[in-house]
C-alpha atoms as a PDB file:
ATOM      1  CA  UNK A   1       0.000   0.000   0.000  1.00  0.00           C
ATOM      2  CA  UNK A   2       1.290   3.366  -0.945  1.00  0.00           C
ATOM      3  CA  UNK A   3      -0.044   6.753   1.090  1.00  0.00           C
ATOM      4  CA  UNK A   4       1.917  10.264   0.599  1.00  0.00           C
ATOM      5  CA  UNK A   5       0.771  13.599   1.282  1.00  0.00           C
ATOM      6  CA  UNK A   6       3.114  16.208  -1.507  1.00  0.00           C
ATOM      7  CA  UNK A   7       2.969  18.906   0.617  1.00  0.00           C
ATOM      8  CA  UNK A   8       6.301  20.302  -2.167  1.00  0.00           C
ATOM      9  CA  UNK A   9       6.822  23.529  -3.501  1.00  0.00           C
ATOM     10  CA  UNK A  10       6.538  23.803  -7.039  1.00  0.00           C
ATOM     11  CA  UNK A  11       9.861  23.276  -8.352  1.00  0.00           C
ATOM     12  CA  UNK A  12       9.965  19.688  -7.184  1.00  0.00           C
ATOM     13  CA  UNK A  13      10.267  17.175  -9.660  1.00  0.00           C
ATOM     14  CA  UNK A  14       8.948  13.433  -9.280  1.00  0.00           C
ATOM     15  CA  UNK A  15       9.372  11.169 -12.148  1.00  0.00           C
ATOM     16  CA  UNK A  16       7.929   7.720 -12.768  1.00  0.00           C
ATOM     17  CA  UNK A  17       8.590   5.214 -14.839  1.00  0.00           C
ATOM     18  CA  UNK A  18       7.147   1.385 -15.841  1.00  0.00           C
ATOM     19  CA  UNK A  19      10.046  -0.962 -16.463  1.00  0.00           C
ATOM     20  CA  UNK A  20      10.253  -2.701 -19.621  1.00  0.00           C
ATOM     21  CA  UNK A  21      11.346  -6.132 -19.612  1.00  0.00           C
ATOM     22  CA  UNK A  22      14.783  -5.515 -20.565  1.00  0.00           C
ATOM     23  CA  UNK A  23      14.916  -3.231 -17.447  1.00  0.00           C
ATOM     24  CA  UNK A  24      13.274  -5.922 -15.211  1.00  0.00           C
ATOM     25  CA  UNK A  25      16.895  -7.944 -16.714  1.00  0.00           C
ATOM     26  CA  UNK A  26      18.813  -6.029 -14.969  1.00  0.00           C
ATOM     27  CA  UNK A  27      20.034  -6.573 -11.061  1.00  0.00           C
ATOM     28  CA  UNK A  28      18.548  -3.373 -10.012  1.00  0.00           C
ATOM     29  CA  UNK A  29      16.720  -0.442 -11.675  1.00  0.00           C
ATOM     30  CA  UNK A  30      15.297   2.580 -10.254  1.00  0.00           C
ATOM     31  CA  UNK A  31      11.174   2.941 -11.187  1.00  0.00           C
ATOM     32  CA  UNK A  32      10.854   6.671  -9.345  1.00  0.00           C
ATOM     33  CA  UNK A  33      12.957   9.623  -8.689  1.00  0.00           C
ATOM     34  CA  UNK A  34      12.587  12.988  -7.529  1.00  0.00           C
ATOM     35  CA  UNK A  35      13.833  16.524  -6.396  1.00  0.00           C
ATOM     36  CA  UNK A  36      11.431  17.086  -3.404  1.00  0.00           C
ATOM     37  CA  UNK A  37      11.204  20.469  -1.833  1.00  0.00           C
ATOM     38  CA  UNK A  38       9.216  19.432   1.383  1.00  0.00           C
ATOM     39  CA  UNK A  39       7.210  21.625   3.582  1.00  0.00           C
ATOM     40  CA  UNK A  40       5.959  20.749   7.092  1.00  0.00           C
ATOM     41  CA  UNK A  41       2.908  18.057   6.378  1.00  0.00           C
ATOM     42  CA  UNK A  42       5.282  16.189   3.101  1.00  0.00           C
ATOM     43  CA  UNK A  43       4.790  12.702   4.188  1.00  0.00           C
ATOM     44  CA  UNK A  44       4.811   9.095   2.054  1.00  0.00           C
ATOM     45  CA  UNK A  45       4.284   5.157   3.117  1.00  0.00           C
ATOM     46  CA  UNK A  46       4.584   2.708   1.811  1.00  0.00           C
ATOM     47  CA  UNK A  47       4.081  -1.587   2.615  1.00  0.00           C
ATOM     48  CA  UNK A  48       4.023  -4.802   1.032  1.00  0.00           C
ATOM     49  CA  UNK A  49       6.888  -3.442  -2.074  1.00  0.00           C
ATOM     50  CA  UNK A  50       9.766  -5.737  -2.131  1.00  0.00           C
ATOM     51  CA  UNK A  51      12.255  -3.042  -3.085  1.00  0.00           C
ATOM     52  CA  UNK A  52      14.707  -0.552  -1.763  1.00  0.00           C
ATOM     53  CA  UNK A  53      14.558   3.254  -1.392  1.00  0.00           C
ATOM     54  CA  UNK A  54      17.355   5.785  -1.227  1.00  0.00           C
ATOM     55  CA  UNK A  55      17.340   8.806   0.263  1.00  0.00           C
ATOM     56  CA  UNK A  56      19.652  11.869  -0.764  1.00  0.00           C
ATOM     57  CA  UNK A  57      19.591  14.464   1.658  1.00  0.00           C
ATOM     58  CA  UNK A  58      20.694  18.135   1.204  1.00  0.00           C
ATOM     59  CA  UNK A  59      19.385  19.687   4.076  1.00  0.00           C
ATOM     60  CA  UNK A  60      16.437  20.318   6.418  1.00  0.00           C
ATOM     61  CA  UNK A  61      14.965  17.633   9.020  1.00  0.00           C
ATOM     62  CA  UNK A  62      12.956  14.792   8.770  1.00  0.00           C
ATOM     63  CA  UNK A  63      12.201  11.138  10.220  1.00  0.00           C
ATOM     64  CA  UNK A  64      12.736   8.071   8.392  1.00  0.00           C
ATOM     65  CA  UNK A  65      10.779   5.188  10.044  1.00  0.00           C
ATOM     66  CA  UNK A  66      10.901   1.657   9.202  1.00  0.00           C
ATOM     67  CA  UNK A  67       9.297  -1.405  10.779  1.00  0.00           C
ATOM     68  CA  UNK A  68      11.651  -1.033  14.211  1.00  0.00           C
ATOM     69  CA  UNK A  69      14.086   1.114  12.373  1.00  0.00           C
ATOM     70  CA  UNK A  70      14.066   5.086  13.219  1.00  0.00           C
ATOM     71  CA  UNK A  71      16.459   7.592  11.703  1.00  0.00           C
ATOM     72  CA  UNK A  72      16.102  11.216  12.619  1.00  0.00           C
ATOM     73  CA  UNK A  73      17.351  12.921   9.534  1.00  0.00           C
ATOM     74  CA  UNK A  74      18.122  16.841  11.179  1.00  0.00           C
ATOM     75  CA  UNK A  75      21.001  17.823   8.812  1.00  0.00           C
ATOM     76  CA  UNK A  76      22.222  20.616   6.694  1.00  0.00           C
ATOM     77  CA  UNK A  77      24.987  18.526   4.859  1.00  0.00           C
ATOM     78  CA  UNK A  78      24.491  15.318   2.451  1.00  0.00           C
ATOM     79  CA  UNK A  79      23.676  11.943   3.745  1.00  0.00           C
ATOM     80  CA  UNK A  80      22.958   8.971   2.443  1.00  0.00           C
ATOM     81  CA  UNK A  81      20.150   6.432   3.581  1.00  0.00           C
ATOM     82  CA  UNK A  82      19.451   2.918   1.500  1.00  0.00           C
ATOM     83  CA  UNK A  83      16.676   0.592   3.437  1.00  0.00           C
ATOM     84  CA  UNK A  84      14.892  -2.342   2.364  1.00  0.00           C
ATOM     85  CA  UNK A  85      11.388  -1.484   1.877  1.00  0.00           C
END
């Protein structure tokens, strides 16, 4: 199941794409990316995906939470987060 709320400014970008089947031949290949701008109330979940998700950050804050897994994300430099969905 997949719930977000894009509370983004404008400028984000969030690209999606369906994998063909020489894609799904590959090891790994991405099927969303995005440039997120996030306000106060930008939230997404997601359950029941066998798949990984990276995070990129730049700066701000946020909380990454995953089954018993919690990482507070309050940064102004670039970090790197990969977790099994």
């Amino acid at each position: 199941m997949l719930t977000y709320n894009m509370d983004v400014e404008e400028r984000s970008v969030w690209l999606r794409a369906t994998p063909n089947n020489a894609v799904l031949a590959q090891p790994f290949y991405a099927t969303e990316a995005g440039l997120f701008y996030g306000r106060s109330h930008f939230a997404t979940a997601r359950t029941d995906k066998e798949s990984y998700i990276l995070f990129y950050t730049l700066a701000g804050a946020g909380l990454i939470e995953q089954n018993e897994q919690h990482i507070d994300r309050h940064t102004d430099i670039k970090r790197i987060a990969l977790l099994p969905q």
